[in-house]
C-alpha atoms as a PDB file:
ATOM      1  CA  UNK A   1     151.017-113.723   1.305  1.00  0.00           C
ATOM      2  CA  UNK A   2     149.896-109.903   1.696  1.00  0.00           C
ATOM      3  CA  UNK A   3     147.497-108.504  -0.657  1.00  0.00           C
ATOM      4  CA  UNK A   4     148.568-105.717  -2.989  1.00  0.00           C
ATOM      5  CA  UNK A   5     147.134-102.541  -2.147  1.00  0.00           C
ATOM      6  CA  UNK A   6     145.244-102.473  -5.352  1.00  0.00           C
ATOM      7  CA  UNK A   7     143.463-105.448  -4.591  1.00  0.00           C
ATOM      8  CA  UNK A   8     142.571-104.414  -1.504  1.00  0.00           C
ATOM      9  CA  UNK A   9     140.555-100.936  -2.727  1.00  0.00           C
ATOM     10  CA  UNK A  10     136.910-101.925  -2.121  1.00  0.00           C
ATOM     11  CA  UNK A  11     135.566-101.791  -5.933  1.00  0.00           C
ATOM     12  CA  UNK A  12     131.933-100.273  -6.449  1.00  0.00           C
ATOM     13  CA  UNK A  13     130.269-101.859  -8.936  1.00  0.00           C
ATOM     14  CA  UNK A  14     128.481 -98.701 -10.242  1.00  0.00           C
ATOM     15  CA  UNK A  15     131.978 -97.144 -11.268  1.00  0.00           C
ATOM     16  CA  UNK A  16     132.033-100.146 -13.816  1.00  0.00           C
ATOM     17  CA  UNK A  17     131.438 -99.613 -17.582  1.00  0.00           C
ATOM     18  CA  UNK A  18     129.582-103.217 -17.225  1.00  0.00           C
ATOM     19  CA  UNK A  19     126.991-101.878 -14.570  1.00  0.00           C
ATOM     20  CA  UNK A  20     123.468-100.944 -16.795  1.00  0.00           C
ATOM     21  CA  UNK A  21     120.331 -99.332 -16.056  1.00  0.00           C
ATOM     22  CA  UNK A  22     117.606-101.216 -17.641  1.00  0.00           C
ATOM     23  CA  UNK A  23     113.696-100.904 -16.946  1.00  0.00           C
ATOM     24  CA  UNK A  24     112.106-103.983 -15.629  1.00  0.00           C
ATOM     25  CA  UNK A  25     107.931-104.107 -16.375  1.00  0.00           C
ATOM     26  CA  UNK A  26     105.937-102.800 -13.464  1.00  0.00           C
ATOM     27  CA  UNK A  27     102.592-103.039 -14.685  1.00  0.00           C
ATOM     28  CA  UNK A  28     100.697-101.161 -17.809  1.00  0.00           C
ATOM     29  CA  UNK A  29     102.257 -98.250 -18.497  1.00  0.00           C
ATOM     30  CA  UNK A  30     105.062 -98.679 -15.812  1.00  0.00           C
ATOM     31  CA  UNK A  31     108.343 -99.747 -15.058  1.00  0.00           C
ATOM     32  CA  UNK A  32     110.845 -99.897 -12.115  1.00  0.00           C
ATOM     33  CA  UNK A  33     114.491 -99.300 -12.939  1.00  0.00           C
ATOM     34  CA  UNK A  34     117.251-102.064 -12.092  1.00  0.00           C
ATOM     35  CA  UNK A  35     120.651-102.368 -12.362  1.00  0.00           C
ATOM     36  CA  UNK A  36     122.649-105.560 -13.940  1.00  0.00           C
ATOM     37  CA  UNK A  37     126.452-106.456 -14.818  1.00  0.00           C
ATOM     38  CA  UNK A  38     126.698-106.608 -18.945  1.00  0.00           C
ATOM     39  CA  UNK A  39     129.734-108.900 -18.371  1.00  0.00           C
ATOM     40  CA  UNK A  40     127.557-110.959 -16.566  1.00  0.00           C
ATOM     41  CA  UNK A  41     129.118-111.260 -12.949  1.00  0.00           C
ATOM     42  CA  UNK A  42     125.682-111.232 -10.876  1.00  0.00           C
ATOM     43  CA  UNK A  43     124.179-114.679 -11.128  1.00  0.00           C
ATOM     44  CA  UNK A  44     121.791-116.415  -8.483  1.00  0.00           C
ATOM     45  CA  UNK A  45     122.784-119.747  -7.609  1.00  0.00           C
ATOM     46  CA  UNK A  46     120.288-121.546 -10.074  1.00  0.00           C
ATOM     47  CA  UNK A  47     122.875-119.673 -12.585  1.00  0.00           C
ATOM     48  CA  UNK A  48     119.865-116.831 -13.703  1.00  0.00           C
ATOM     49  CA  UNK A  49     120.976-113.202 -13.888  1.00  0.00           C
ATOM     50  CA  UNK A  50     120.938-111.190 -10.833  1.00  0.00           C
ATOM     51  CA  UNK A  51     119.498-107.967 -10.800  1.00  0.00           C
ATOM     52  CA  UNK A  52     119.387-105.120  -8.060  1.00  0.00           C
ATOM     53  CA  UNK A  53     117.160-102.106  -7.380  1.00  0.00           C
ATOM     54  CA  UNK A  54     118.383 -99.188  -8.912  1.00  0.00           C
ATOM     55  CA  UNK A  55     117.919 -97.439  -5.403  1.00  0.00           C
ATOM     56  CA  UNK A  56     120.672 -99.453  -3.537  1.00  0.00           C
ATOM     57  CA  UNK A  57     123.290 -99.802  -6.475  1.00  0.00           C
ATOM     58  CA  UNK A  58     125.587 -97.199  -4.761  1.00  0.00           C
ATOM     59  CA  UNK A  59     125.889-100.249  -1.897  1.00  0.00           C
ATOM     60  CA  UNK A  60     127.289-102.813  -3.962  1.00  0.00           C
ATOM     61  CA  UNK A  61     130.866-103.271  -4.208  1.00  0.00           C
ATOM     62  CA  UNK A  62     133.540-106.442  -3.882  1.00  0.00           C
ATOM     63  CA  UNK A  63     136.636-106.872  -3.044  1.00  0.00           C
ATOM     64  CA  UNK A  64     137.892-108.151  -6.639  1.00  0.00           C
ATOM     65  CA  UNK A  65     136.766-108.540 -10.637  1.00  0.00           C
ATOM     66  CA  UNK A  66     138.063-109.746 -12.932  1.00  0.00           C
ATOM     67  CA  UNK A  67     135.847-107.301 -15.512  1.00  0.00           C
ATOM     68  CA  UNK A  68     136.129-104.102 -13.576  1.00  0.00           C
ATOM     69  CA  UNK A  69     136.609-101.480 -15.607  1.00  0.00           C
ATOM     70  CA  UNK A  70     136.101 -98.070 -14.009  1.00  0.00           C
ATOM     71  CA  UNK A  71     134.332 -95.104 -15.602  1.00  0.00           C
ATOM     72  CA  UNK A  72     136.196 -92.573 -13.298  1.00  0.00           C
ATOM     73  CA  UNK A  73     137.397 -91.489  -9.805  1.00  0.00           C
ATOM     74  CA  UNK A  74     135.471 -94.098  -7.315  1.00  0.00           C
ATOM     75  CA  UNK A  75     134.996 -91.445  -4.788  1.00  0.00           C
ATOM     76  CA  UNK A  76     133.512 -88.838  -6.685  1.00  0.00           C
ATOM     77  CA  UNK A  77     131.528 -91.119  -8.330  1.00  0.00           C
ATOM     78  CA  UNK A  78     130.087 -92.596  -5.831  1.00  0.00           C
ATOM     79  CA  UNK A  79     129.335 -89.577  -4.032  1.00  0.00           C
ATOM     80  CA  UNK A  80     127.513 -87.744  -6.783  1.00  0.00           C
ATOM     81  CA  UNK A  81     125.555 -90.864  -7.581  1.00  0.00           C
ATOM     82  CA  UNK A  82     124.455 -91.267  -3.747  1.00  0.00           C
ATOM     83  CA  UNK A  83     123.278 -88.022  -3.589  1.00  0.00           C
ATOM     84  CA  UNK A  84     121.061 -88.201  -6.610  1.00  0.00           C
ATOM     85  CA  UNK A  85     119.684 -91.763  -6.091  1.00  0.00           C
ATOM     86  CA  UNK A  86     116.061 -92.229  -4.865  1.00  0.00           C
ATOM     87  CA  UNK A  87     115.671 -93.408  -1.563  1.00  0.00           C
ATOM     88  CA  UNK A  88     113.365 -96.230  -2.105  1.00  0.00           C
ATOM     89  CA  UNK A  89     112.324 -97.737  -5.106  1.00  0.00           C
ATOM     90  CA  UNK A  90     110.282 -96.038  -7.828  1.00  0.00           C
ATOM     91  CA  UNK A  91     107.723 -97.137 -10.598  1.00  0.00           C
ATOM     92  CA  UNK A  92     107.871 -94.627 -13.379  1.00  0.00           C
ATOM     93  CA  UNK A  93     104.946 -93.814 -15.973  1.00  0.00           C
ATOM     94  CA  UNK A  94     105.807 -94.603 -20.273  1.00  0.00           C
ATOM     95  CA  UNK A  95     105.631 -91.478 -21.768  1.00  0.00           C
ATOM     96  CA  UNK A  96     103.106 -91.383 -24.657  1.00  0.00           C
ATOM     97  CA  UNK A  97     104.939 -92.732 -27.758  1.00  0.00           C
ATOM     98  CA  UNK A  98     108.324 -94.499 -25.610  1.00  0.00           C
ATOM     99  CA  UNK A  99     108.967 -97.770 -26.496  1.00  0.00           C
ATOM    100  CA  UNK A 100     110.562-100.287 -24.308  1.00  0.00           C
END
């Protein structure tokens, strides 16, 4: 049976309304920024929630989901978001008086 040609559209999962930034602890004062699916698709195999660096989100995609639900045109998405993505992982400072 051939797959439809919708199924067959690579889908990024940073064009999903379920993919959110959150700030994971990096030390005092400092935090590193990840990436995790709010309808809770990324698990490990012990069944814990998966998270990825927020440098190489613009690399994950799949084939299908079942909770996709874009934010926009894939392409342009994807292409704005690659070109203002760090290159490497960053820890950033807490402003004086942010709250995590």
């Amino acid at each position: 049976m051939k797959k439809s040609t919708a199924t067959q559209t690579k889908i990024y999962c940073a064009n999903c309304v379920h993919c959110k930034l959150v700030p994971k602890p990096a030390g005092e004062g400092s935090y590193m920024l990840r990436v995790r699916c709010s309808a809770g698709k990324w698990k490990k195999s012990s069944g814990e929630e998966k998270l990825y660096k927020y440098c190489t989100v613009a690399q994950r995609s799949i084939e299908y989901c079942e909770a996709y639900d874009p934010m926009g045109d894939v392409n342009e998405f994807i292409h704005d978001l690659q070109a203002t993505l760090p290159a490497v992982d960053e820890i950033y400072q807490i402003a004086k008086g942010e709250h995590q």
